[in-house]
C-alpha atoms as a PDB file:
ATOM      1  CA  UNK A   1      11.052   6.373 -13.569  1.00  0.00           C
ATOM      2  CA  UNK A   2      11.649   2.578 -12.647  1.00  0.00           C
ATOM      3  CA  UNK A   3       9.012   0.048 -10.734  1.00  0.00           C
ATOM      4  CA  UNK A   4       6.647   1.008 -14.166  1.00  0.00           C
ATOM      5  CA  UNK A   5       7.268  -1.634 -15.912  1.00  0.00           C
ATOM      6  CA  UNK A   6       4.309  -3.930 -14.542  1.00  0.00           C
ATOM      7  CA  UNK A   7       1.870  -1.346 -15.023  1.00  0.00           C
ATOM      8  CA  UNK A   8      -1.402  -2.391 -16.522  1.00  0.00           C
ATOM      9  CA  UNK A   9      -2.545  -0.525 -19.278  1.00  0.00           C
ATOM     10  CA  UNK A  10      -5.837   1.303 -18.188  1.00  0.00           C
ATOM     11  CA  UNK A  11      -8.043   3.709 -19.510  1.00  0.00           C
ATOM     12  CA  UNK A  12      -8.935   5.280 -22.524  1.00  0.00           C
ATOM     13  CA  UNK A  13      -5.461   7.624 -22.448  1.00  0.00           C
ATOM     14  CA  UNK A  14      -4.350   7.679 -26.122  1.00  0.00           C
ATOM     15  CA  UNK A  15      -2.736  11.464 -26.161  1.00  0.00           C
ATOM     16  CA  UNK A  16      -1.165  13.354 -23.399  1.00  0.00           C
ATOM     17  CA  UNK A  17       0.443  17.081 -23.367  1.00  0.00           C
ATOM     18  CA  UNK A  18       3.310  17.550 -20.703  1.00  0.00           C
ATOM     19  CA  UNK A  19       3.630  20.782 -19.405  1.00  0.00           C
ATOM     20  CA  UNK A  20       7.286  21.431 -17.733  1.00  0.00           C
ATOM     21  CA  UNK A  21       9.881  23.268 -18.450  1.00  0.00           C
ATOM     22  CA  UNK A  22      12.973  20.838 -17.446  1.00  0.00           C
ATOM     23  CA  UNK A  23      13.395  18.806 -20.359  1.00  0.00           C
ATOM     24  CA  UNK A  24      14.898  15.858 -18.399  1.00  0.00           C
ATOM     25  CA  UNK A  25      11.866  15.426 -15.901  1.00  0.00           C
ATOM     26  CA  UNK A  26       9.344  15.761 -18.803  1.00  0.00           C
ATOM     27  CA  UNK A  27      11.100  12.663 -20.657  1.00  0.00           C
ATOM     28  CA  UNK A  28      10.759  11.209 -17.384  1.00  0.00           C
ATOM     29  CA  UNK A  29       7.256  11.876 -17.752  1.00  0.00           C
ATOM     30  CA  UNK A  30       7.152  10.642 -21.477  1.00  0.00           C
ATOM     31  CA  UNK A  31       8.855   6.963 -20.271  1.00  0.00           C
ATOM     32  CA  UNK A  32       6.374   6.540 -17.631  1.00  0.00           C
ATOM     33  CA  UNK A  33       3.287   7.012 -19.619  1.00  0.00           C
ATOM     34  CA  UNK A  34       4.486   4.852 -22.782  1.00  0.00           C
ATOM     35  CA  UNK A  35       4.382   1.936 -19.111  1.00  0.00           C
ATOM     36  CA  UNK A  36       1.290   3.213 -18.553  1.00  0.00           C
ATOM     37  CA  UNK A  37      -0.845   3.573 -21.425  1.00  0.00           C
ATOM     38  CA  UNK A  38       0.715   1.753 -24.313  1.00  0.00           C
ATOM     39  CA  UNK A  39       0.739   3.382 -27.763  1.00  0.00           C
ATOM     40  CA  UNK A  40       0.060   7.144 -26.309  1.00  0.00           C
ATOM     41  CA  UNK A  41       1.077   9.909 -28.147  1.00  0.00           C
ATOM     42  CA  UNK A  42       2.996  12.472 -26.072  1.00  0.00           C
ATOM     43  CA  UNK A  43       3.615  16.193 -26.925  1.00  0.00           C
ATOM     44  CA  UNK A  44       5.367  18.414 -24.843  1.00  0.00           C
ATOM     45  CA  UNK A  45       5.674  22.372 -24.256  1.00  0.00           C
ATOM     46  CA  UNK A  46       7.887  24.421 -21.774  1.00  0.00           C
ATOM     47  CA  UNK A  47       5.516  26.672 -21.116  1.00  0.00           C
ATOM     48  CA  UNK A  48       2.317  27.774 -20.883  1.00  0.00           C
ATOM     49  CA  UNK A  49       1.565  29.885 -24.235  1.00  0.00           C
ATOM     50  CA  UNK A  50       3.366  26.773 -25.915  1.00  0.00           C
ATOM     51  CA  UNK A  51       0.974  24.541 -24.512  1.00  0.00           C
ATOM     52  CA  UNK A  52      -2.289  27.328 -25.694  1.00  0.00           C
ATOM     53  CA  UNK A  53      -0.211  27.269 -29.080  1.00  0.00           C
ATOM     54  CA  UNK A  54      -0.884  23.353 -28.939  1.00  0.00           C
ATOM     55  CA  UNK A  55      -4.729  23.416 -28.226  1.00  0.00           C
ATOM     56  CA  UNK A  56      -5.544  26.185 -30.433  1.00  0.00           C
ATOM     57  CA  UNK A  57      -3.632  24.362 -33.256  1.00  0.00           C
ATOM     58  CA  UNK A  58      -5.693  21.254 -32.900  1.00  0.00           C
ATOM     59  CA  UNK A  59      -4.269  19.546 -29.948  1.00  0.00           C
ATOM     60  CA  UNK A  60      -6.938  17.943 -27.850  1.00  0.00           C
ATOM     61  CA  UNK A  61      -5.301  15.540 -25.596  1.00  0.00           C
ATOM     62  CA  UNK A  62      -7.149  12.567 -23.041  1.00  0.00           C
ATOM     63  CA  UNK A  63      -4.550  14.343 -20.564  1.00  0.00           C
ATOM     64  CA  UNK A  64      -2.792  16.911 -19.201  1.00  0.00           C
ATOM     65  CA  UNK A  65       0.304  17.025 -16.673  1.00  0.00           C
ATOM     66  CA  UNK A  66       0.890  20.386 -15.642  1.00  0.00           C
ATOM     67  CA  UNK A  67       3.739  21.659 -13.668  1.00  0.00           C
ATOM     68  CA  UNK A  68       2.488  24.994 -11.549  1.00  0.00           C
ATOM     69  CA  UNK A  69       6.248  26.847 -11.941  1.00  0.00           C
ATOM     70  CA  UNK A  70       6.439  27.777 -15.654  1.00  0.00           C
ATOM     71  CA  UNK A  71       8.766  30.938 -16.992  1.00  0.00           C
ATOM     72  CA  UNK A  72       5.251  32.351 -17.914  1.00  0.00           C
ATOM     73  CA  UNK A  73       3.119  31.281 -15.393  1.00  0.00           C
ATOM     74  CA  UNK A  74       2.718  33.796 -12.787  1.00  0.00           C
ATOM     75  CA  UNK A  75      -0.168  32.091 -10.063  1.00  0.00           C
ATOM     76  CA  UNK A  76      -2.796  30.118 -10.145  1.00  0.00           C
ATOM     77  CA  UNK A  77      -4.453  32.343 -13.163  1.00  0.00           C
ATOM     78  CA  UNK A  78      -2.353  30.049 -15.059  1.00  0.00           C
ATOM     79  CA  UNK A  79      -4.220  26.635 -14.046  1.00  0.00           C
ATOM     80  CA  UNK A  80      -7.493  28.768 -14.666  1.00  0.00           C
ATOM     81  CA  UNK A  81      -6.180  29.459 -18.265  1.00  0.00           C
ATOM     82  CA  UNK A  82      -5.241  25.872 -19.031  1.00  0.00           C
ATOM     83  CA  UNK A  83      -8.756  24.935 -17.622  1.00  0.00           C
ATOM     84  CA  UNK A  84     -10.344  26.716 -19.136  1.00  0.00           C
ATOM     85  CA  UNK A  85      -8.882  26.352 -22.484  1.00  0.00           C
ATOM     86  CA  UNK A  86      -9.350  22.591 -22.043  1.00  0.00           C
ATOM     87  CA  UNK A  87     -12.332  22.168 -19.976  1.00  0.00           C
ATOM     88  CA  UNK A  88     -13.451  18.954 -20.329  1.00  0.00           C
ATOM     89  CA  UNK A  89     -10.028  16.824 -20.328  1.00  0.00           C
ATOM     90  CA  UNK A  90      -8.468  16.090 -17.012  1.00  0.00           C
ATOM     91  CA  UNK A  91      -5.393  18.204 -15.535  1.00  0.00           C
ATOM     92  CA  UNK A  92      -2.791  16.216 -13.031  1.00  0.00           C
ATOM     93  CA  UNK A  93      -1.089  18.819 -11.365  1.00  0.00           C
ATOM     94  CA  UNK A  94       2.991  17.472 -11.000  1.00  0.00           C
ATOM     95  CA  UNK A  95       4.669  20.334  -8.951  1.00  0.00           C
ATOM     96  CA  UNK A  96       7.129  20.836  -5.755  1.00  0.00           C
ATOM     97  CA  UNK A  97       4.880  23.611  -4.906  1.00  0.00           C
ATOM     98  CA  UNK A  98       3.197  21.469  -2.339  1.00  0.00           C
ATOM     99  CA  UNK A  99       1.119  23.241   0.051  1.00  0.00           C
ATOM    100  CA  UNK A 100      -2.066  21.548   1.425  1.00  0.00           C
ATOM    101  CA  UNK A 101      -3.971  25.084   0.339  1.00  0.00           C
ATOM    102  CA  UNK A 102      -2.785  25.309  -2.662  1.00  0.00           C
ATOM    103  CA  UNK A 103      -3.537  21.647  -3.442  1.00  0.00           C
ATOM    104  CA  UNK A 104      -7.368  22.468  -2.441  1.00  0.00           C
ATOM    105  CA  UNK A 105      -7.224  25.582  -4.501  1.00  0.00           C
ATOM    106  CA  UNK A 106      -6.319  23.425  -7.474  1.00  0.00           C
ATOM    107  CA  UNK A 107      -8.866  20.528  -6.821  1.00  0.00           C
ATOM    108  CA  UNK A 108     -11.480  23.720  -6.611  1.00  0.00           C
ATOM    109  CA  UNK A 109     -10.812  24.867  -9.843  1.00  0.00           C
ATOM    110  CA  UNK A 110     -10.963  21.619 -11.121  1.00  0.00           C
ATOM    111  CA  UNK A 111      -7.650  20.002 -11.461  1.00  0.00           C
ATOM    112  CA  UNK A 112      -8.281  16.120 -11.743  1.00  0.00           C
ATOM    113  CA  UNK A 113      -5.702  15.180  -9.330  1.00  0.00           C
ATOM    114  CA  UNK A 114      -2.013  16.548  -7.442  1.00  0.00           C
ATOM    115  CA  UNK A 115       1.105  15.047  -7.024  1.00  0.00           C
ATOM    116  CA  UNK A 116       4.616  16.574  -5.430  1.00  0.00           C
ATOM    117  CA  UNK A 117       7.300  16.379  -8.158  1.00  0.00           C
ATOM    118  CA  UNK A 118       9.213  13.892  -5.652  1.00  0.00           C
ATOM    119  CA  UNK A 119       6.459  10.948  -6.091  1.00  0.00           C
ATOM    120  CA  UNK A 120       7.775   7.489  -6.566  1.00  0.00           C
ATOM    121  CA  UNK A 121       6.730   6.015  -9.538  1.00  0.00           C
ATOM    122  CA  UNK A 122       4.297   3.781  -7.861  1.00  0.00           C
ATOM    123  CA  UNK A 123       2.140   6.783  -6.637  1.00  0.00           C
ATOM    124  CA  UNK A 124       2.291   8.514 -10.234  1.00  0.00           C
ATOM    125  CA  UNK A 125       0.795   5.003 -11.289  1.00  0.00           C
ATOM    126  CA  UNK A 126      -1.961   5.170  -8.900  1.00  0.00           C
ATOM    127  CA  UNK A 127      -2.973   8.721 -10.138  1.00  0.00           C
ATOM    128  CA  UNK A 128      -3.186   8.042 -13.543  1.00  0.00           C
ATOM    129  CA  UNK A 129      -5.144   4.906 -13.229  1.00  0.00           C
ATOM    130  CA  UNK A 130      -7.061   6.774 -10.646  1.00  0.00           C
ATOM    131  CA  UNK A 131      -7.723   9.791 -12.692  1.00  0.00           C
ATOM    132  CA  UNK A 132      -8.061   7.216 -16.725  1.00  0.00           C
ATOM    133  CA  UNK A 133     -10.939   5.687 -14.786  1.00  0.00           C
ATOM    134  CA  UNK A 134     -12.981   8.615 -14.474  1.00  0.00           C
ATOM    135  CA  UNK A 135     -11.970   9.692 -11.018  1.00  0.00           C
ATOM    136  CA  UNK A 136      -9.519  11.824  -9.058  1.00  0.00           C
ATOM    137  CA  UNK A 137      -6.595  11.467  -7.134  1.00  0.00           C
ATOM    138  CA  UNK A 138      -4.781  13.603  -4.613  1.00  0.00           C
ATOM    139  CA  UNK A 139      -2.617  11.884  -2.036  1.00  0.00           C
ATOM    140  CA  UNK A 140      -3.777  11.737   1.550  1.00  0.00           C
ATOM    141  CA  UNK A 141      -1.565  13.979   2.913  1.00  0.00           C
ATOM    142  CA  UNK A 142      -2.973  16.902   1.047  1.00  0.00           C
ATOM    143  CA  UNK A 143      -6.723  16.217   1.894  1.00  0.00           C
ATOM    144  CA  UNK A 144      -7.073  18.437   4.494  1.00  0.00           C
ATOM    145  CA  UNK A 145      -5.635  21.109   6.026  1.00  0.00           C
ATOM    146  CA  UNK A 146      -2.208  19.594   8.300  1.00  0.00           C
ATOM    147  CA  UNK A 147      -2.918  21.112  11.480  1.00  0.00           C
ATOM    148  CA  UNK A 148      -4.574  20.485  14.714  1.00  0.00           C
ATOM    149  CA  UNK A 149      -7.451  22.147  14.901  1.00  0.00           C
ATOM    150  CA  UNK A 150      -8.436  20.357  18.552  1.00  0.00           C
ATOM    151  CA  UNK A 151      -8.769  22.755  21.244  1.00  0.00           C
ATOM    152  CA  UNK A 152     -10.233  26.638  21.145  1.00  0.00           C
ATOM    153  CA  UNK A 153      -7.094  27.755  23.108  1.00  0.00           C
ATOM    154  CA  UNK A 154      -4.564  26.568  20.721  1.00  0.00           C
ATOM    155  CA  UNK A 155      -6.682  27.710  17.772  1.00  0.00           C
ATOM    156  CA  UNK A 156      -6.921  31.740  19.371  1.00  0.00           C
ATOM    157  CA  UNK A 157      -2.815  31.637  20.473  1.00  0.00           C
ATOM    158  CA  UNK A 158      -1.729  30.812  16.612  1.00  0.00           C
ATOM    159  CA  UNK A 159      -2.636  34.106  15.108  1.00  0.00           C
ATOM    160  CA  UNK A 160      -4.092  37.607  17.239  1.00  0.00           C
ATOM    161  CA  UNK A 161      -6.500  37.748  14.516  1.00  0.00           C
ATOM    162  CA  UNK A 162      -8.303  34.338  14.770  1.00  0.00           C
ATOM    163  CA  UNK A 163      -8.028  35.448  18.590  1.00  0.00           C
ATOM    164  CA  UNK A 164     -11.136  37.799  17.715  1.00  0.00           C
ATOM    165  CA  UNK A 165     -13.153  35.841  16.054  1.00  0.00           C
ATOM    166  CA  UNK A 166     -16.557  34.893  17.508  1.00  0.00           C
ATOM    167  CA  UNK A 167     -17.271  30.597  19.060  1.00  0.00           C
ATOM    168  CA  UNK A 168     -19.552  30.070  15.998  1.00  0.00           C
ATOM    169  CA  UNK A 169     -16.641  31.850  13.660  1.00  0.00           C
ATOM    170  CA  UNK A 170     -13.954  29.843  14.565  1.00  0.00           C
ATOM    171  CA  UNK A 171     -15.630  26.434  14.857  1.00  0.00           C
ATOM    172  CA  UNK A 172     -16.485  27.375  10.904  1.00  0.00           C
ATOM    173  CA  UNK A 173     -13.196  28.100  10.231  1.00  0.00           C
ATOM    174  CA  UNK A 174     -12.171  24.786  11.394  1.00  0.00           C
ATOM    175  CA  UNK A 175     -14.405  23.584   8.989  1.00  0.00           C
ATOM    176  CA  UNK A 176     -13.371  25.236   6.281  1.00  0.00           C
ATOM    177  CA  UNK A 177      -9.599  24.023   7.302  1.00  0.00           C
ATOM    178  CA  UNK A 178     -11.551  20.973   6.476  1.00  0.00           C
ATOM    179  CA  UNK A 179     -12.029  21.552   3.369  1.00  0.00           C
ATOM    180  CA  UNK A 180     -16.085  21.476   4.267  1.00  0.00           C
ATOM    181  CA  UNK A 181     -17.971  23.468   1.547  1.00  0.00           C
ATOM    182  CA  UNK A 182     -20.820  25.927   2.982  1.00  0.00           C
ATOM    183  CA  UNK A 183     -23.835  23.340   2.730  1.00  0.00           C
ATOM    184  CA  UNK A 184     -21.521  20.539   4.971  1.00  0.00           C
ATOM    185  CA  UNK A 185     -20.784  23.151   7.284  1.00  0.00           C
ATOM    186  CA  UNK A 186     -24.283  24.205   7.780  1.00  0.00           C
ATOM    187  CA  UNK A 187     -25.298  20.810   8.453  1.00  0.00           C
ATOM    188  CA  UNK A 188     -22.334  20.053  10.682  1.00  0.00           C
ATOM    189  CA  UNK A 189     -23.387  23.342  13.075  1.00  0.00           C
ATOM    190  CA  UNK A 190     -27.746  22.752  12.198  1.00  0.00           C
ATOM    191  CA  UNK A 191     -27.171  26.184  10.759  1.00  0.00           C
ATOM    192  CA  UNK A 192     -28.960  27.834   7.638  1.00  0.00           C
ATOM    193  CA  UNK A 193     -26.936  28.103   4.758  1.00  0.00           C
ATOM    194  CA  UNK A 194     -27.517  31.605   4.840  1.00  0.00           C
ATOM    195  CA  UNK A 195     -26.293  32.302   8.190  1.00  0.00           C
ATOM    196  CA  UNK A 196     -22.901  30.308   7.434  1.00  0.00           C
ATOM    197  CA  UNK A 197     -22.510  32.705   4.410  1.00  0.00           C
ATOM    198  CA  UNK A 198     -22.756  35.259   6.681  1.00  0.00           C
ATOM    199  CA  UNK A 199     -20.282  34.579   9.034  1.00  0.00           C
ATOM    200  CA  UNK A 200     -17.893  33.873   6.542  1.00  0.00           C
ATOM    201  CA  UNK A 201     -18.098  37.099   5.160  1.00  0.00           C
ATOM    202  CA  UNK A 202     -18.109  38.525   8.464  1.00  0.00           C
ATOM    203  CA  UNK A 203     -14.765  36.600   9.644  1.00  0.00           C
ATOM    204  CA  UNK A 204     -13.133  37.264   6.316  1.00  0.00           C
ATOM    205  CA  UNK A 205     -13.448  40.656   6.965  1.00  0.00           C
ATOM    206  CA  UNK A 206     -12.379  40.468  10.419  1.00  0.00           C
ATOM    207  CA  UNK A 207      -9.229  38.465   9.084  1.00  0.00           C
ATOM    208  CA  UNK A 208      -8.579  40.823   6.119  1.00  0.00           C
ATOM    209  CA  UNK A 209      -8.470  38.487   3.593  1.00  0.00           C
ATOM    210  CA  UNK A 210     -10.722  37.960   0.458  1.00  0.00           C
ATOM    211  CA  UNK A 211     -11.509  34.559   0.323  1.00  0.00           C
ATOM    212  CA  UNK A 212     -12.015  30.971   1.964  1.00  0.00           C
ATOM    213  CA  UNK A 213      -8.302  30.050   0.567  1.00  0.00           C
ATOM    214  CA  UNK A 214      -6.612  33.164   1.974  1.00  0.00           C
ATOM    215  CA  UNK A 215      -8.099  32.430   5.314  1.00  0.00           C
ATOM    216  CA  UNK A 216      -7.229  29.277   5.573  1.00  0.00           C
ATOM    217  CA  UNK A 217      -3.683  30.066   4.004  1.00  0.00           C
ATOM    218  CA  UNK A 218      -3.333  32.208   7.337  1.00  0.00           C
ATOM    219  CA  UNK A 219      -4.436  29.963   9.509  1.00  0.00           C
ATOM    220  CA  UNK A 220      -1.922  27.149   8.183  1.00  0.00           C
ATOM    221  CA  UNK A 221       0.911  29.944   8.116  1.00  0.00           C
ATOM    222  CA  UNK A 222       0.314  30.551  11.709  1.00  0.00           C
ATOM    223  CA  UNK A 223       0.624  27.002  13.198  1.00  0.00           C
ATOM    224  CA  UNK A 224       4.272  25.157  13.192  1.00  0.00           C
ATOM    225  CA  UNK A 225       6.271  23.927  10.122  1.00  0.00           C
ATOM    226  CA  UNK A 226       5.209  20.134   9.006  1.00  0.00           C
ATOM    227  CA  UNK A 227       6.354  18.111   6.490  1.00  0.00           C
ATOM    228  CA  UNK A 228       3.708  17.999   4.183  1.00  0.00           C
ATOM    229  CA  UNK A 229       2.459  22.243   3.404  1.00  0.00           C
ATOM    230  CA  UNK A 230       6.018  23.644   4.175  1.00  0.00           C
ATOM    231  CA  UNK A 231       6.144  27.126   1.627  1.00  0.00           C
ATOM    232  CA  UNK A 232       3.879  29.143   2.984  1.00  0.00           C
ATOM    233  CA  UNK A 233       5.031  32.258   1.321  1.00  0.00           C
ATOM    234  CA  UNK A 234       5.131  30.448  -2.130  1.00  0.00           C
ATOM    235  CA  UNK A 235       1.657  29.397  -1.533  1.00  0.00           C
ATOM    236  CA  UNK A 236       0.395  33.138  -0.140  1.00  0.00           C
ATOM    237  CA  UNK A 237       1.959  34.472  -3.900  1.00  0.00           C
ATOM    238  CA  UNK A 238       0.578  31.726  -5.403  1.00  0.00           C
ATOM    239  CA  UNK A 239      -2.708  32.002  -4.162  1.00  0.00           C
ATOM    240  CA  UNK A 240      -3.062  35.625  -4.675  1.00  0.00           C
ATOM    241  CA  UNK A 241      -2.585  35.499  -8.523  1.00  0.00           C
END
């Protein structure tokens, strides 16, 4: 990756484990962070056991960068495994599985930052210097949910199911397209916490899906194509392993 070359070194990043399975974009990888953090040690695995081979072996690295489409990675069960084989060093998802759920999904579950595999080399600067100084990084464009969620007759034509929800339902499931965790929400609609669990579970049901994620897969799914969150039926499979 050029434009690295006037990177400061930052952090306390002495060892990072790549996790991709093209050989070419992990040396990529390799080059960028020798810019970055001078003197790191790099390892590398192709897939996911390789990289659990690593940690269990000894192998406790300042960093990971993960790639989501592995030979044995099968979902986001994967990230869970990584996470929680490594749970206290940060995890930059690097993957051209790019949709705005799945990014949320990931940030959930604790990734320390996202970025499409197509980032310039001045963005994958900005994330690790973003996520060596204690903090996290995920590009603007994935930070909430890319569709407008304006007016209640737009909202009820994208989908016959969101058609049925209740007012108070569907101005919470705006929220949650929001990315607004139950506690914002309640204060948002001067709600108890209590009754916005409550209508979750009610609207999930009346969706048919199982969680927050799934329901605001489908409501995503249902509006127009846009640049950023294109993949929708990736991210459904995705989401549902």
């Amino acid at each position: 990756m050029k434009d690295m070359n006037d990177a400061p070194s930052v952090g306390m990043i002495r060892s990072v484990v790549i996790v991709d399975d093209h050989p070419l974009y992990s040396d990529a990888l390799a080059a960028a962070l020798q810019l970055v953090f001078e003197g790191v040690k790099v390892s590398k695995a192709q897939t996911l056991g390789a990289a659990l081979d690593l940690i269990e072996s000894g192998e406790l690295p300042d960093l990971v960068m993960f790639d989501l489409k592995l030979p044995d990675v099968c979902g986001i069960s994967g990230f869970q495994r990584l996470r929680a084989a490594l749970p206290d060093a940060p995890i930059l998802v690097i993957s051209s599985l790019t949709s705005v759920q799945v990014v949320q999904a990931l940030m959930e579950e604790g990734a320390a930052g996202f970025l499409p595999k197509d980032a310039s080399a001045q963005l994958l600067r900005a994330a690790l210097q973003e996520i060596a100084s204690g903090r996290k990084y995920v590009h603007s464009g994935y930070q909430s949910c890319p569709v407008a969620m304006g007016p209640e007759d737009r909202f009820d034509a994208s989908h016959p199911k969101l058609a049925e929800l209740t007012p108070q339902q569907k101005r919470i499931m705006k929220l949650i397209c929001a990315g607004k965790p139950n506690k914002q929400i309640a204060y948002e609609l001067s709600l108890a916490e209590a009754t916005v669990k409550a209508h979750i579970t009610a609207l999930l049901r009346r969706l048919g899906v199982q969680n927050r994620t799934q329901a605001a897969v489908l409501v995503e799914s249902a509006q127009p194509a846009t640049a950023i969150g294109s993949g929708e039926a990736d991210a459904q499979a995705f989401l549902s392993h």
